[in-house]
Structures are given as structure tokens and as C-alpha cells.
Protein backbone atom coordinates (compact mmCIF):
# COMPACT_ATOMS: atom_id res chain seq x y z
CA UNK A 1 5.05 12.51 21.32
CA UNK A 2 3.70 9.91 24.01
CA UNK A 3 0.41 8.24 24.00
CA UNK A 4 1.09 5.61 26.21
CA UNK A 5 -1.07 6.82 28.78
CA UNK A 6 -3.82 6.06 26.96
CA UNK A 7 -2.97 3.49 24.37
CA UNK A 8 -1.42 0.09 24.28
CA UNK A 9 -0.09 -0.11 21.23
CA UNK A 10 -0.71 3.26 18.50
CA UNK A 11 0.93 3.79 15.10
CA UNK A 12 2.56 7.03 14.29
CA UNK A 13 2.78 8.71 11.02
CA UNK A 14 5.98 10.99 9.94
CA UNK A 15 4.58 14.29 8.37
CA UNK A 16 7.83 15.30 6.98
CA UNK A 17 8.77 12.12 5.77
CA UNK A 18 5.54 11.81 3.49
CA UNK A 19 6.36 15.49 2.33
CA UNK A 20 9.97 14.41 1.30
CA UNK A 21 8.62 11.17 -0.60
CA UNK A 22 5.53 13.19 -2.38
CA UNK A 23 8.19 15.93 -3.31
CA UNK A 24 10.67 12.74 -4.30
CA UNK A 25 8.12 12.02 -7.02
CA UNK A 26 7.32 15.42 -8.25
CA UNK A 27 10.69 15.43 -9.41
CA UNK A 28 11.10 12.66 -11.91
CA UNK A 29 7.38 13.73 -13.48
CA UNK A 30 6.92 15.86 -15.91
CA UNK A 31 4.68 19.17 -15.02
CA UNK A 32 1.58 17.88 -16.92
CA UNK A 33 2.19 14.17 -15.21
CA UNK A 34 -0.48 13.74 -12.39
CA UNK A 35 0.46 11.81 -9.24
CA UNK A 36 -2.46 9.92 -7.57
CA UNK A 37 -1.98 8.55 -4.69
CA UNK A 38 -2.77 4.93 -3.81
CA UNK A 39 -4.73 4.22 -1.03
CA UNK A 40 -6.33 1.33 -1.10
CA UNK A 41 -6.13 -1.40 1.49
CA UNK A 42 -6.17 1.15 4.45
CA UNK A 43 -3.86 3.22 3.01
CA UNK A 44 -1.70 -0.18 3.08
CA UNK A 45 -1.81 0.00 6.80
CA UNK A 46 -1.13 3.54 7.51
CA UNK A 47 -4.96 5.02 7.70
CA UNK A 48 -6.99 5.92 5.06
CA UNK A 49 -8.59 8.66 6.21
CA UNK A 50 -5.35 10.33 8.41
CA UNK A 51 -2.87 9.37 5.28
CA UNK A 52 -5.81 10.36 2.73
CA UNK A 53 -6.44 13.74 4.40
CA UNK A 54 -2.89 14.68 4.81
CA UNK A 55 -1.95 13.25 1.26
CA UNK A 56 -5.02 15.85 -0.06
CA UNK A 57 -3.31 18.33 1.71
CA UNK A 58 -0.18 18.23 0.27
CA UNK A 59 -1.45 18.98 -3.04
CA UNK A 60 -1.37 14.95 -4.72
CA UNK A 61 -3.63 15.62 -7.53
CA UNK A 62 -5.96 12.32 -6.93
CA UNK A 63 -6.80 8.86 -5.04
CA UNK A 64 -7.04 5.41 -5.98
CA UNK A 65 -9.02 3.07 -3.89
CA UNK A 66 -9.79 -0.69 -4.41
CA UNK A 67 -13.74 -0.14 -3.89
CA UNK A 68 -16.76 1.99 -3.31
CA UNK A 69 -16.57 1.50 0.06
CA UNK A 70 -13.43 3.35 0.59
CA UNK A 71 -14.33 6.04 -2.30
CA UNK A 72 -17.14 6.88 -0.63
CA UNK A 73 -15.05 7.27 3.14
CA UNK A 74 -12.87 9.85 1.35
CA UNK A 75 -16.07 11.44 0.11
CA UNK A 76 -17.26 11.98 4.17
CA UNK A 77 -14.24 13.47 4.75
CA UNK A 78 -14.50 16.51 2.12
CA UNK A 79 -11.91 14.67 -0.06
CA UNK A 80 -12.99 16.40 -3.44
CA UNK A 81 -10.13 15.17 -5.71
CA UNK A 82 -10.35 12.56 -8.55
CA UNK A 83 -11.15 8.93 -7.36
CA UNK A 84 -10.09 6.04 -9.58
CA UNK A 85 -11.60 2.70 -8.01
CA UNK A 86 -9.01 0.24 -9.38
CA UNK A 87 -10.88 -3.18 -8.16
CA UNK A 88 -14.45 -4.36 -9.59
CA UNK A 89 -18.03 -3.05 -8.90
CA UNK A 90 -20.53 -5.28 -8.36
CA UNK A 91 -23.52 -3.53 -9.88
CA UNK A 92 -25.74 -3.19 -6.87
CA UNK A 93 -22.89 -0.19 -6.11
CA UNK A 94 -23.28 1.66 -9.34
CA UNK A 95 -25.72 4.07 -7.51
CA UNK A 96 -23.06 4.71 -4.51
CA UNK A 97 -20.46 5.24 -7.43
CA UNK A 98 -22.66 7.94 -9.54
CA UNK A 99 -23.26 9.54 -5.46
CA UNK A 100 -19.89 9.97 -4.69
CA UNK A 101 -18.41 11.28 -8.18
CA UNK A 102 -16.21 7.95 -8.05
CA UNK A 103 -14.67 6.66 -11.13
CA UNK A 104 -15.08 3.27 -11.73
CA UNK A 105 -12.54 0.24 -13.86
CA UNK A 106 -14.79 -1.72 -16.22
CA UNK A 107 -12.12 -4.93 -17.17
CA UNK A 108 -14.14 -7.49 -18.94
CA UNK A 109 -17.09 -7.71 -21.31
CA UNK A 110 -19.49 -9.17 -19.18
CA UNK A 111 -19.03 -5.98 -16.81
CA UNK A 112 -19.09 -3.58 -19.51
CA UNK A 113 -22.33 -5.29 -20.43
CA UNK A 114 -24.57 -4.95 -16.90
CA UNK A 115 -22.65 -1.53 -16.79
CA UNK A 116 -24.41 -0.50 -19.86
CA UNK A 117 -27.97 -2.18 -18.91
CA UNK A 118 -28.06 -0.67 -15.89
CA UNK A 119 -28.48 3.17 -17.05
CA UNK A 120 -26.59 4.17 -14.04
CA UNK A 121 -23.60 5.76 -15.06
CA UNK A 122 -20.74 7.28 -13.97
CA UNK A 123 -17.35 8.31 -15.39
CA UNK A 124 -15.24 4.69 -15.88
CA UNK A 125 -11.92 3.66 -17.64
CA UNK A 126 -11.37 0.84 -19.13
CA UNK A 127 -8.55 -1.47 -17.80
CA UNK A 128 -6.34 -3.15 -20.82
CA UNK A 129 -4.27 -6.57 -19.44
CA UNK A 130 -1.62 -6.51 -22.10
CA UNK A 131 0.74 -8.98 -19.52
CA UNK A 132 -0.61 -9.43 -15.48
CA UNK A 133 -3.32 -11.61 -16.62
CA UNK A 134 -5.22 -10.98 -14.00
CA UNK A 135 -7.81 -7.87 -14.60
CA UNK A 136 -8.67 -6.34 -18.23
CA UNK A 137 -9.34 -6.64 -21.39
CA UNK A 138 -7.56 -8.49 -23.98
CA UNK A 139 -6.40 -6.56 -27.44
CA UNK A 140 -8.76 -8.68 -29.63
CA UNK A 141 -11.62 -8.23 -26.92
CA UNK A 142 -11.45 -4.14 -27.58
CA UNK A 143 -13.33 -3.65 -30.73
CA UNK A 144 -16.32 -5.89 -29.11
CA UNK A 145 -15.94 -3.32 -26.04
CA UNK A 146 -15.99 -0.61 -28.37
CA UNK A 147 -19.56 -1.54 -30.21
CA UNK A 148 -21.03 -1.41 -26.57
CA UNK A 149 -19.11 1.49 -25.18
CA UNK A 150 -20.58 3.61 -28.32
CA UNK A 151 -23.88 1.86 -28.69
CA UNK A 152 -26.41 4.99 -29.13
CA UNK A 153 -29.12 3.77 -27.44
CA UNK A 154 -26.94 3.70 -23.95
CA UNK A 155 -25.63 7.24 -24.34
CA UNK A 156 -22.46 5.17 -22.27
CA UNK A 157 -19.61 6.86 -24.11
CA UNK A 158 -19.44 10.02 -22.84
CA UNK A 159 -18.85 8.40 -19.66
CA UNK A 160 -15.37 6.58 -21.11
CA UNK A 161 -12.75 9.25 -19.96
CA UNK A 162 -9.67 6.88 -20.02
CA UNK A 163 -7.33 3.82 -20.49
CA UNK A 164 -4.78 1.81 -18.08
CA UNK A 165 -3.00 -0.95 -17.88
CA UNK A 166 -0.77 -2.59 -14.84
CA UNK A 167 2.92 -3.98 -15.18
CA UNK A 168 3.51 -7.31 -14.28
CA UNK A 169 7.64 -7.26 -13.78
CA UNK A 170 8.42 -3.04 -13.79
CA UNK A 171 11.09 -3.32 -11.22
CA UNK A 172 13.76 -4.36 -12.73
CA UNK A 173 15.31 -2.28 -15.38
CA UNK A 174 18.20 -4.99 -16.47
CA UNK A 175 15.56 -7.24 -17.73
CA UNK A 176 13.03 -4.90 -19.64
CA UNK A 177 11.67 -6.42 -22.11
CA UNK A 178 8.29 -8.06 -20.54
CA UNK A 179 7.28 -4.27 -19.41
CA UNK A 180 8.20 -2.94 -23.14
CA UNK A 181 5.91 -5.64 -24.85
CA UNK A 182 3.41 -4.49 -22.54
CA UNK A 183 3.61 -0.43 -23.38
CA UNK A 184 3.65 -1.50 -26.95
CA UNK A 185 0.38 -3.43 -26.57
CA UNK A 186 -1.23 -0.60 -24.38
CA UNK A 187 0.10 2.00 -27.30
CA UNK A 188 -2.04 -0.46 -29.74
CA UNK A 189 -5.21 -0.28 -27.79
CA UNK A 190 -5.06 3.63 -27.42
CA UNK A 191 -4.58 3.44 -30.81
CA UNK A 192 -7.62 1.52 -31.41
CA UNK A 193 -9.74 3.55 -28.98
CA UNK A 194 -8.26 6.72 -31.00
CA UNK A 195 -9.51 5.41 -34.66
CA UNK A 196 -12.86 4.58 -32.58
CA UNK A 197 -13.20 8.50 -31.67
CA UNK A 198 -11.40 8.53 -28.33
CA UNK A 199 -8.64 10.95 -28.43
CA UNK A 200 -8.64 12.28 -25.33
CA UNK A 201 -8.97 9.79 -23.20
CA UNK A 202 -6.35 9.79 -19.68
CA UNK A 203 -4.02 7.40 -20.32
CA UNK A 204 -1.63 5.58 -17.23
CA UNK A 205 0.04 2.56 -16.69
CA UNK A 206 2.78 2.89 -14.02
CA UNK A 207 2.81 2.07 -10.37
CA UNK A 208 6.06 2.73 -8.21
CA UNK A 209 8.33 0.89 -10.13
CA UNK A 210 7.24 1.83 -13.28
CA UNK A 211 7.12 5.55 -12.23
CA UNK A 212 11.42 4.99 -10.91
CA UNK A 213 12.63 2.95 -13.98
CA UNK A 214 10.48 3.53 -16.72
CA UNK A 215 9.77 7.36 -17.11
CA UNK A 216 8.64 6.44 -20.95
CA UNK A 217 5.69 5.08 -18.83
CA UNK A 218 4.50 8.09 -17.04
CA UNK A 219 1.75 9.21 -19.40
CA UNK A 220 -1.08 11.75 -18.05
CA UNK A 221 -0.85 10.57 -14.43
CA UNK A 222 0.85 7.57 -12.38
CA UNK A 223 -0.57 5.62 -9.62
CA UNK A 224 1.64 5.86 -6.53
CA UNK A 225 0.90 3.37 -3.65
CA UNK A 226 4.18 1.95 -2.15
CA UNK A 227 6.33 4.80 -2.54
CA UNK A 228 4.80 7.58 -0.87
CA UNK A 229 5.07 5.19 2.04
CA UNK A 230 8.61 5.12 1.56
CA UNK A 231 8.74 1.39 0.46
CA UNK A 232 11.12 0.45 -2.63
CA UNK A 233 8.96 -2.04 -4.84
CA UNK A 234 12.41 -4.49 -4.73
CA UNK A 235 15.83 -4.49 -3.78
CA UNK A 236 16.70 -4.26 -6.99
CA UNK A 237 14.74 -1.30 -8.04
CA UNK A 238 16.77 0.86 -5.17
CA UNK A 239 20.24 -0.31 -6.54
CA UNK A 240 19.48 -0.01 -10.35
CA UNK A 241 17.90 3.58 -10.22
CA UNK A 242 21.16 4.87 -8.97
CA UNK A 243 23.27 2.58 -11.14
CA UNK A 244 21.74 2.51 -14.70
CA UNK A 245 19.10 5.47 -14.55
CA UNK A 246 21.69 7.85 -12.51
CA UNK A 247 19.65 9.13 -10.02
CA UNK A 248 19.99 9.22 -6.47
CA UNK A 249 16.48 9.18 -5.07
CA UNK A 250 15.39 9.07 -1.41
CA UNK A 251 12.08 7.59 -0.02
CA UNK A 252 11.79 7.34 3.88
CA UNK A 253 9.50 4.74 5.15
CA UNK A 254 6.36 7.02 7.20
CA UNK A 255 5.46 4.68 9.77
CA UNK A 256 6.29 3.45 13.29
CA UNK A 257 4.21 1.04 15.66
CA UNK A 258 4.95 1.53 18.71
CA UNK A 259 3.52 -0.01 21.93
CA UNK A 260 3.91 -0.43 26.22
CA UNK A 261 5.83 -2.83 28.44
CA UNK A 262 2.56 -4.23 30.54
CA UNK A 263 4.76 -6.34 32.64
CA UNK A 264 7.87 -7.85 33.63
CA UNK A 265 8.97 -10.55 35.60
CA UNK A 266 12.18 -12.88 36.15
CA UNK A 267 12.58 -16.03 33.95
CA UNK A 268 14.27 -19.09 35.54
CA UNK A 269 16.21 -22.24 33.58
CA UNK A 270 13.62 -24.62 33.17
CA UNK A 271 10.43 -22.19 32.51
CA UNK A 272 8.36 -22.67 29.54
CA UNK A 273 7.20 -20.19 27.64
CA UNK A 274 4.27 -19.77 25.65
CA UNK A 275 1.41 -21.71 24.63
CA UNK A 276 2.48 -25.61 23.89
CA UNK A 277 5.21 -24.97 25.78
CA UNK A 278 7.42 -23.99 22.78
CA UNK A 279 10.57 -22.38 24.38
CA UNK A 280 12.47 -23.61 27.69
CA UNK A 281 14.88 -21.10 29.68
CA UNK A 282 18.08 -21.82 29.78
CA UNK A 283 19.64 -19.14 32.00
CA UNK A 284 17.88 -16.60 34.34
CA UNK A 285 16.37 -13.82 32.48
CA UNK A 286 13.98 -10.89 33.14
CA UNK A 287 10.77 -11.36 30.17
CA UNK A 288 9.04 -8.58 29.55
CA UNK A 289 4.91 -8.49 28.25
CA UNK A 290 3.58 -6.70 25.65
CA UNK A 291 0.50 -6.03 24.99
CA UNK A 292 -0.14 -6.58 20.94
CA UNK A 293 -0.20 -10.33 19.19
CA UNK A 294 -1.06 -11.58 15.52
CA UNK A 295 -4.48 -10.10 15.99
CA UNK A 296 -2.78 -7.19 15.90
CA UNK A 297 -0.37 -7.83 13.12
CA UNK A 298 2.64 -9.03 14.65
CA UNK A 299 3.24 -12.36 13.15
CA UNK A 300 2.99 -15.94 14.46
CA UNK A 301 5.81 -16.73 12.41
CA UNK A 302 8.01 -14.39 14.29
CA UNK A 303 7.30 -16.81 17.29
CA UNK A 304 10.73 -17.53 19.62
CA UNK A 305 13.03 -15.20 16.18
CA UNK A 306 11.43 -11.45 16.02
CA UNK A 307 12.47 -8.92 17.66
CA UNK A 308 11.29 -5.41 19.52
CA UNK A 309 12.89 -2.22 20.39
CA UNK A 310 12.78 -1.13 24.31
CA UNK A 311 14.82 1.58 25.34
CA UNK A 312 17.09 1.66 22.32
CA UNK A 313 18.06 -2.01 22.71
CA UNK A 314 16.91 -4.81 20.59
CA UNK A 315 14.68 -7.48 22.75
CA UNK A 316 14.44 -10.94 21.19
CA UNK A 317 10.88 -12.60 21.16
CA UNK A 318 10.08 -15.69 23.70
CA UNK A 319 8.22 -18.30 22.92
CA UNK A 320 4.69 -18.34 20.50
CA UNK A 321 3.31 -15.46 19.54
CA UNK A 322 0.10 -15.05 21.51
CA UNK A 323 -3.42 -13.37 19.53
CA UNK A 324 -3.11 -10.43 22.02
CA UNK A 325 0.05 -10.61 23.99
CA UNK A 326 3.93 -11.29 23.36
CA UNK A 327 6.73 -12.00 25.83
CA UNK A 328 10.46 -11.19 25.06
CA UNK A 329 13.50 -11.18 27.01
CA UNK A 330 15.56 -8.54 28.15
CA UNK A 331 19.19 -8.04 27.09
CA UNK A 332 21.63 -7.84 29.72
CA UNK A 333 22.11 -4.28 31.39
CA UNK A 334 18.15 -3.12 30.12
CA UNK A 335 16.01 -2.24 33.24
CA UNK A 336 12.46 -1.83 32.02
CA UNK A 337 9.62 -0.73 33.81
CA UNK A 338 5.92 -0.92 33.44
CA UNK A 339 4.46 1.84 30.73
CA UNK A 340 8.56 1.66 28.90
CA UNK A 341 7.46 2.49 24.72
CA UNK A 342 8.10 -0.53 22.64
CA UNK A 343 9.02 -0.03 19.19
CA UNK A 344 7.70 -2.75 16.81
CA UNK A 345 8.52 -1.02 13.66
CA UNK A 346 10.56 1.94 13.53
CA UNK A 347 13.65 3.63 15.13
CA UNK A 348 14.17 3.78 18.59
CA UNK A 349 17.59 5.47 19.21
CA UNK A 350 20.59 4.20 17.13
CA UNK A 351 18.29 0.73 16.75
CA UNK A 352 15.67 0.18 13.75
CA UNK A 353 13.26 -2.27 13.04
CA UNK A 354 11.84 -2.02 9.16
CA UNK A 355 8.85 -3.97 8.05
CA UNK A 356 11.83 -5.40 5.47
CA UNK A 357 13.39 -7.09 8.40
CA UNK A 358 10.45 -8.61 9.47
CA UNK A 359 9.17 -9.63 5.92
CA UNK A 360 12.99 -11.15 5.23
CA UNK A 361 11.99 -13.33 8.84
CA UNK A 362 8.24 -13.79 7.64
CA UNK A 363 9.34 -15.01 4.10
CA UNK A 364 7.17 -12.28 2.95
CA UNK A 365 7.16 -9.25 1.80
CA UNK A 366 6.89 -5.66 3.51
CA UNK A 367 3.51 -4.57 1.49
CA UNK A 368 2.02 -7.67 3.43
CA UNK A 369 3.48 -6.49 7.04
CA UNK A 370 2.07 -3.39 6.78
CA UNK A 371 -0.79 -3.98 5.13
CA UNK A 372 -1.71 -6.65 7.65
CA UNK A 373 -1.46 -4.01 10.94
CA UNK A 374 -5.04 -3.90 12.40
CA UNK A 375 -7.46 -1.41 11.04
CA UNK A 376 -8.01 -0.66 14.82
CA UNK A 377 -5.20 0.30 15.91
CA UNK A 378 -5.41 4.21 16.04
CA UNK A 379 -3.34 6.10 14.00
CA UNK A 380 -1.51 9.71 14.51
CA UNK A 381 0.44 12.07 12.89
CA UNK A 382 4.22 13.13 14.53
């Protein structure tokens, strides 16, 4: 499919490839095991609404967004599925939460507390940090959330319908005793929500990782962000589910960015390219322009050492990355033409680019490449 007739630069998003990784997952979950998809962050990169709406459609059996904002977008759609908001709510939302059915993640006492003076409630769970240290509640801060939670006068506990926690270090099976101590802490605050009258509360704790190497973690539903998109949390958690858990599972990354040659003209030893001047020719070569840049997520640090894809054949960056254009030179033998697709991430031919490759460059990591690809930048389904 070809949009370059209309479209600079587009991002295109594999059907079959995000069937294969939601099946992948159905089969290391038990039947009663939930998989919600993770969303947030613009679907990291790949469109919340397009990914969303096809991710509904394919039967995942919720969503989890980092705000309102977002719930509420799924919402417009005629998303009616479970929505877990995973990051805080300020309270002046409560009203848009309680609108749009959207369950909200209460993590410290001082947000449990305007949560229960503001009468506005909705369904919430309660977020336990037995390790991340970054949201939730302590073990000895429970029974203080407890008096409040089932304080009569609020009539707030009917809302509580479950518990979670996050693992800090899940991807790495060899070394698993950080993510234990953590499910042993989360079993002693269910526990402690049990003896406080809570026994049916949802209970979930792993994310991708988790959900590959610790199926002891799977509880009533798991939170799938990374994976469905076909991204391995780590190196290592590819290797070791093969090796040590004897499985042989297959996620296929769903996205490609693809863009136009705008230009192309003939380089000369000497020219300098780029702004400050930051690469000299040293032999005659034919550049060609394309029309993307970091503001539309293509690095700065992959100034004069990235690479694109045109016409199967790997083209090597010139010079500094510009905020809306980018100039690389030709490989020997490539003809290229005005309108020529450009393949930023993705396969073109025998060549691929992954967001890996140009996190490994980056010194990053591929959740930030992706996640970084402007919100703009349309979106479609191939």
C-alpha cells in the first residue's frame, strides 16, 4: 500500500502481526487470565485510537491508559471494554472519570483522602509498591487505607474492586529473587485486604516480562503494553524464555515508518553538510532529502551514524539531523528519484531497520524510539 502521494512521511500498522502477538499471549494464560492491553502513551507510538480500535476488535478483554484524557478518547470511539487508568488523577477529573465508566489507581493516602471527600466516585484499585518505589502504597500504610476505604459515612468501598502492584526487575528469570520478594509482599496485602472484607477483589501484577517469565504472576488479568507491539522487554528475556522456561514464543514488531525522497542532488569533496557545518565530502556522492527530522522523531543523535532504507539498500545519514528535514547519501549503484518510499523503521526488501538498532545507536532504548514518533504523523493499517 502507497500513500506517498499524499503524505510525506505515514506510519503503517501490520494487522496480522498484532493478531499473531495477541494470539502469542493467549497461549501462555490461563482461560480465566484477562489480557488488557496497554495503551498508554499513544499506544507507545502506534495510535491510540487505530491500535485501540483494532486491539477491541480482536477480542483483548480491556485497556490501560495513563490518564483521563486518553480513557475518555477510547470512550468517543465506542470502546466499551474495562479501562484501568494506571497514572494519577488530579481531582478536578474525578467527574470525567465517573462520565466515562473509567477506573481509576488511588496510590497514596493523601489521594485516597480527597478521593473520599470529594463524593465523586467511581470504581478504583488500589496500587501496592512492594519494590519500584515509585507509585503505591507501602504494606504498613494499608490498614490506615483500609479505615478510609471502609469509613461508613463515605459509602467509598463498594467502589474498591481490586489490587496491583508493578515489578521493578521481571525480565530476567536467572536472577529472580527481587520479583519473588515482591509477589510475596503483594500476597500479604491481599491478604490484609481479605481479613478487611475484600475477597473478591481483581488482583494483577505483571507487565510483559512478568507475563513471559513469571506465569506464577498472572493472577485475574495481566497488563500487556510492549508485547503486543512485538517488543521483547530485554535481550535477555527473549533468550531465557526459550532456554530455562522452554518455550519458543514469537512476537513480531507491528510497525513501520515510512517516508518520500523530496530531493536529490550530487555531493562534491569539499561540501558541507548540515547545519554548523558538521560533515565535509570526501568523494563525489549523490545526497538524497527527506522530508522528516527530530520533530518528527528521528533522532539528533543519529546525526552523520543512522541510517534509512531506499529501494532495499541501506542509506547512511549526512550531516546533523535537521527539525524537519534529513540528508543521506546514496550507496553506489542506487538511482533514486523524487517520490522513492523511505523506510525509517521497518523492512524494505531483504534490509531492516528495528527501533532496537536505532535505540543500540541512541543509547536508548526501543520503548523511547517509538514512543517518541510524533502524535501527528498519521497512522494506517496494512
Amino acid at each position: 500500500m502507497v500513500f506517498n502521494n499524499h503524505y510525506k512521511t505515514w506510519i503503517e500498522i501490520d494487522k496480522k502481526s498484532v493478531i499473531s502477538n495477541i494470539k502469542t499471549f493467549r497461549l501462555i494464560l490461563k482461560p480465566k487470565t484477562k489480557l488488557f492491553a496497554v495503551v498508554k502513551s499513544n499506544a507507545y507510538g502506534h495510535g491510540l485510537i487505530l491500535f485501540s480500535g483494532l486491539a477491541d476488535k480482536l477480542g483483548v478483554d480491556g485497556f490501560c491508559v495513563d490518564s483521563i484524557i486518553e480513557g475518555r478518547k477510547l470512550r468517543a470511539v465506542g470502546i466499551k471494554k474495562p479501562i484501568l487508568c494506571l497514572g494519577p488523577t488530579l481531582p478536578g477529573l474525578f467527574e470525567d472519570a465517573i462520565n466515562g465508566k473509567i477506573i481509576l489507581t488511588i496510590s497514596n493516602l493523601e489521594a485516597l483522602s480527597a478521593f473520599a471527600k470529594s463524593g465523586k466516585f467511581t470504581n478504583f484499585h488500589i496500587k501496592i509498591d512492594t519494590g519500584m518505589h515509585r507509585q503505591g502504597f507501602y504494606l504498613n500504610e494499608i490498614p490506615k487505607a483500609l479505615r478510609i476505604i471502609k469509613n461508613p459515612k463515605s459509602g467509598l468501598g463498594s467502589f474498591l474492586k481490586g489490587i496491583y502492584t508493578h515489578f521493578a526487575a521481571a525480565k530476567d528469570v536467572t536472577y529472580p529473587s527481587y520479583t519473588l520478594r515482591q509477589l510475596n509482599k503483594f500476597e500479604e496485602a491481599n491478604t490484609l485486604f481479605k481479613k478487611a472484607g475484600f475477597k473478591n477483589l481483581l488482583r494483577h501484577a505483571a507487565a510483559t516480562g512478568g507475563a513471559i517469565l513469571y506465569p506464577q504472576s498472572h493472577f485475574d488479568f495481566v497488563r500487556i503494553g510492549a508485547g503486543l507491539y512485538g517488543f521483547w522487554p530485554t535481550r535477555e528475556t527473549k533468550v531465557q524464555h526459550q532456554l530455562v522456561l522452554n518455550r519458543k514464543l514469537m512476537l513480531k514488531p507491528i510497525l513501520s515508518w515510512r517516508s518520500v525522497v523530496s530531493e536529490v542532488k550530487d555531493l562534491i569533496p569539499g561540501d558541507l553538510v548540515g547545519y554548523d557545518l558538521t560533515e565535509e565530502i570526501t568523494k563525489p556522492v549523490t545526497a538524497a532529502i527527506i522530508p522528516i527530522g527530530y520533530w518528527h522523531g528521528f533522532s539528533r543523535a543519529l546525526s552523520g551514524c543512522g541510517r534509512v532504507l531506499i529501494n532495499g539498500l541501506s542509506a547512511k545519514v549526512l550531516g546533523r539531523v535537521s527539525m524537519d528535514l534529513l540528508t543521506v547519501a546514496l550507496p553506489r549503484g542506487l538511482k533514486a528519484k523524487i517520490g522513492d518510499r523511505v523506510t525509517l523503521i521497518g523492512r524494505d526488501k531483504k534490509e531492516i531497520i528495528r527501533a532496537d538498532d536505532l535505540a543500540e545507536i541512541t543509547n536508548g532504548i526501543s520503548y523511547e524510539v517509538i514512543t517518541r514518533l510524533n502524535p501527528l504523523i498519521e497512522r494506517f493499517l496494512v
